[in-house]
N, C-alpha and C. Protein backbone atom coordinates (compact mmCIF):
# COMPACT_ATOMS: atom_id res chain seq x y z
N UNK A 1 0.85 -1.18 0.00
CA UNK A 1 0.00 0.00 0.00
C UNK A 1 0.90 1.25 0.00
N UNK A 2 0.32 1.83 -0.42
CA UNK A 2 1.24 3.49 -0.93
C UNK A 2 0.95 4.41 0.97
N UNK A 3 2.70 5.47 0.52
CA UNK A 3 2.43 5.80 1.91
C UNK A 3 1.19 7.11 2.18
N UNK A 4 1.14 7.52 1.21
CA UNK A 4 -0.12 8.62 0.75
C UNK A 4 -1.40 7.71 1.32
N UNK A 5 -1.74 6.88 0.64
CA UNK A 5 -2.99 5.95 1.06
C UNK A 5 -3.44 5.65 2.83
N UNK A 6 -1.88 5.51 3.39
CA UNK A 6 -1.66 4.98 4.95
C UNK A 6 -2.26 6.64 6.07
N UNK A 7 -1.64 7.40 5.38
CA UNK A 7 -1.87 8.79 5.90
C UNK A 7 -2.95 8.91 5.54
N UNK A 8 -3.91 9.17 4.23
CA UNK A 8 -5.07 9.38 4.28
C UNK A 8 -6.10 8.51 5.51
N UNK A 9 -5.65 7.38 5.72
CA UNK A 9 -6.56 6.20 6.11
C UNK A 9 -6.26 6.70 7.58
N UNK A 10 -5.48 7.26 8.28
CA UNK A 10 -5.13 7.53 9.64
C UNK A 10 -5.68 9.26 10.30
N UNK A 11 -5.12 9.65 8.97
CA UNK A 11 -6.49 11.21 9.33
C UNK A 11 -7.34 11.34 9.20
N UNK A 12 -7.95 10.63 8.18
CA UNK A 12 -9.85 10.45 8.43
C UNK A 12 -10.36 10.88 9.61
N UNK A 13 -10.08 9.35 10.32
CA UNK A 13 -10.98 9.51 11.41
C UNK A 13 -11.13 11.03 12.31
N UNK A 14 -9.51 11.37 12.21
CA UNK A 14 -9.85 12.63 13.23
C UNK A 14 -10.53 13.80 12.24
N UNK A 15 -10.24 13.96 11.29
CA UNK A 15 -11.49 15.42 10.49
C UNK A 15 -12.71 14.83 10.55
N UNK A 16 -12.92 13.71 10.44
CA UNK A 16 -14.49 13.42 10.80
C UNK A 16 -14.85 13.65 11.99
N UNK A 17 -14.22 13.06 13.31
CA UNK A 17 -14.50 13.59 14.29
C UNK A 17 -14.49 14.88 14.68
N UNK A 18 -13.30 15.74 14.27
CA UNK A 18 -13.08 17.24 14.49
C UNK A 18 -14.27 17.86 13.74
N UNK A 19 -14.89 17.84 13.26
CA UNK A 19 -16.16 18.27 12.08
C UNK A 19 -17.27 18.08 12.75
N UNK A 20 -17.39 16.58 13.22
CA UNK A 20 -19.16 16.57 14.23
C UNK A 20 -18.62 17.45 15.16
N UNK A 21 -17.79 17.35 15.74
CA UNK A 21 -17.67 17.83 17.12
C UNK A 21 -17.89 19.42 16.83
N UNK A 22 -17.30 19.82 15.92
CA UNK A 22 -17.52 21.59 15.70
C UNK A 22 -18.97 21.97 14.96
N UNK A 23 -19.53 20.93 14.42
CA UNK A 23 -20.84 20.87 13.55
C UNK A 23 -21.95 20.65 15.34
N UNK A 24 -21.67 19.99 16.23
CA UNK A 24 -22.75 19.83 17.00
C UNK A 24 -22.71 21.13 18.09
N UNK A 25 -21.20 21.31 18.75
CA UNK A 25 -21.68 22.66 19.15
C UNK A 25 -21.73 23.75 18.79
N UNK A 26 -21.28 24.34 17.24
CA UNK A 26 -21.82 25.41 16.36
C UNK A 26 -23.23 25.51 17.22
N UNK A 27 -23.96 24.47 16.45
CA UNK A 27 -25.21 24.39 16.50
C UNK A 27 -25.76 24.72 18.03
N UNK A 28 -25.43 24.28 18.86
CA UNK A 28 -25.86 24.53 20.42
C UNK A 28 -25.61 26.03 20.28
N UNK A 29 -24.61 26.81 19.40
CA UNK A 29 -24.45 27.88 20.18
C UNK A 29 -25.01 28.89 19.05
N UNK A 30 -25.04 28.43 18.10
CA UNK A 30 -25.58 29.27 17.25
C UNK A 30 -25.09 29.98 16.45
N UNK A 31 -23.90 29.39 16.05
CA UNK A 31 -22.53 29.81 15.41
C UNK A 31 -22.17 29.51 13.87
N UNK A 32 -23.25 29.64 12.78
CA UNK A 32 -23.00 28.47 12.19
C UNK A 32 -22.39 27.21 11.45
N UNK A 33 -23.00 26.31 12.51
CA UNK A 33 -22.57 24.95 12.65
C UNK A 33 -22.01 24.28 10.79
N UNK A 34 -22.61 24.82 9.72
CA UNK A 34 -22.05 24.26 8.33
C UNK A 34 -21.07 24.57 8.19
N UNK A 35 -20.59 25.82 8.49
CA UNK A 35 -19.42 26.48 8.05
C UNK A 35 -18.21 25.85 9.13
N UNK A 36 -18.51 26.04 10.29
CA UNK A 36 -17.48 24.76 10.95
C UNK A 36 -17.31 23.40 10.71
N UNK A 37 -18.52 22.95 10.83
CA UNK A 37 -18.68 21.30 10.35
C UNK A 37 -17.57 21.24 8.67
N UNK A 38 -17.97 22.19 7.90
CA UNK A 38 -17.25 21.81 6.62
C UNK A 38 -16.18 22.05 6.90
N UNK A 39 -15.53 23.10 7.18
CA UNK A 39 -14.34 23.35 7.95
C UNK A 39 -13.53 22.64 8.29
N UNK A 40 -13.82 22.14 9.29
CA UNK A 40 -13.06 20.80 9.76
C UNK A 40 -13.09 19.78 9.14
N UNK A 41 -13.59 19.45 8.12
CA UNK A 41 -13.14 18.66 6.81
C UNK A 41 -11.95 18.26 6.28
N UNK A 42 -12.02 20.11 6.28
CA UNK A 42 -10.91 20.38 5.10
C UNK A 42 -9.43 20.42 5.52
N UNK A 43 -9.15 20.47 7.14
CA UNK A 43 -8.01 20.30 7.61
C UNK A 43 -7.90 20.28 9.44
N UNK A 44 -6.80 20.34 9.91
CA UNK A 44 -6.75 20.06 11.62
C UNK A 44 -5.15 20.51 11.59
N UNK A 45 -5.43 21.14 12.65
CA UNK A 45 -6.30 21.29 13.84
C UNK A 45 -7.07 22.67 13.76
N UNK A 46 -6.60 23.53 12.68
CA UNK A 46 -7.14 25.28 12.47
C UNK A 46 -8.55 25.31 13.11
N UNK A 47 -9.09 24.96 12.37
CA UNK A 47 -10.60 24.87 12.96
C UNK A 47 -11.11 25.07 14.28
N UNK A 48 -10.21 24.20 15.20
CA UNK A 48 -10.05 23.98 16.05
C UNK A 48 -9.98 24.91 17.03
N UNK A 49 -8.75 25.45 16.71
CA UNK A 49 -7.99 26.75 17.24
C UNK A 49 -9.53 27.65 16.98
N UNK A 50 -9.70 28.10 15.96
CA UNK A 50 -10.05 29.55 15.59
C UNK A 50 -11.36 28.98 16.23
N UNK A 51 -12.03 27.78 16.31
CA UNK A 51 -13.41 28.19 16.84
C UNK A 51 -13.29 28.45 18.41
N UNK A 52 -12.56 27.66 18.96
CA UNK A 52 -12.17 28.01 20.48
C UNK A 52 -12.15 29.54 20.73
N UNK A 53 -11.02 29.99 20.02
CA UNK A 53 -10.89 31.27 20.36
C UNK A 53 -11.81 32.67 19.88
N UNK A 54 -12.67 32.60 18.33
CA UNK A 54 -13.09 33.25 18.08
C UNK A 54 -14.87 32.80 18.81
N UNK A 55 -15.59 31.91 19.04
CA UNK A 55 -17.13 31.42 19.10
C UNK A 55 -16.79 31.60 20.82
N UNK A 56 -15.73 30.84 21.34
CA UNK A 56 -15.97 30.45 23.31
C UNK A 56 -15.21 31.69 23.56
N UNK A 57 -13.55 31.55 23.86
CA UNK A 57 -12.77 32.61 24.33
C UNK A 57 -13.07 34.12 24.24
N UNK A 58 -13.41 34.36 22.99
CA UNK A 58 -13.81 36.00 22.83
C UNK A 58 -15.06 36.34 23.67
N UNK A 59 -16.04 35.44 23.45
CA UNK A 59 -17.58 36.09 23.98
C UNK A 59 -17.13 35.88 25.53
N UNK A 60 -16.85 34.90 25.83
CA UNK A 60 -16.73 34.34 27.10
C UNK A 60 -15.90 35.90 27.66
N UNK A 61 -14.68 36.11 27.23
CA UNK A 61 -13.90 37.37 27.84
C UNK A 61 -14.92 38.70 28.07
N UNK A 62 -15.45 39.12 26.51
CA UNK A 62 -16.28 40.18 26.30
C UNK A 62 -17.36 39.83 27.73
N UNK A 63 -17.96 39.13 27.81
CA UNK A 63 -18.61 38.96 28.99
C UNK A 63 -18.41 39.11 30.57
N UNK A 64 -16.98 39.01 30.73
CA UNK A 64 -16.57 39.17 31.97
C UNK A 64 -16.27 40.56 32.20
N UNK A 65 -16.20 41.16 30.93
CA UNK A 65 -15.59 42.79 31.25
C UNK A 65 -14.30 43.08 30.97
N UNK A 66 -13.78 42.30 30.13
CA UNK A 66 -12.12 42.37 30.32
C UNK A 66 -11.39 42.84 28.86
């Protein structure tokens, strides 16, 4: 098996997972959930990062006053 093939077959799983996981709480929060869900498709960990910090970290701060 080709080593391209081995790597595809081993990152799957995590952009699929990284994708529901940003596709289900988009949605709880009202963020929208397509544009993350596809997102995290397309690569890892970015997604990741930027929804943490731009959807939780920012509002969460703006909220405390800080």
């Amino acid at each position: 098996m080709n080593e391209k093939w081995i790597l595809v077959l081993f990152i799957s799983p995590f952009l699929l997972l990284q994708s529901f996981l940003l596709f289900i709480n988009a949605k709880k929060r009202g963020a929208h959930p397509w544009f993350w869900g596809i997102w995290g498709l397309i690569q890892i960990p970015m997604p990741t990062l930027f929804y943490w910090f731009f959807i939780i970290w920012l509002p969460a701060r703006r909220k405390r006053g800080m």
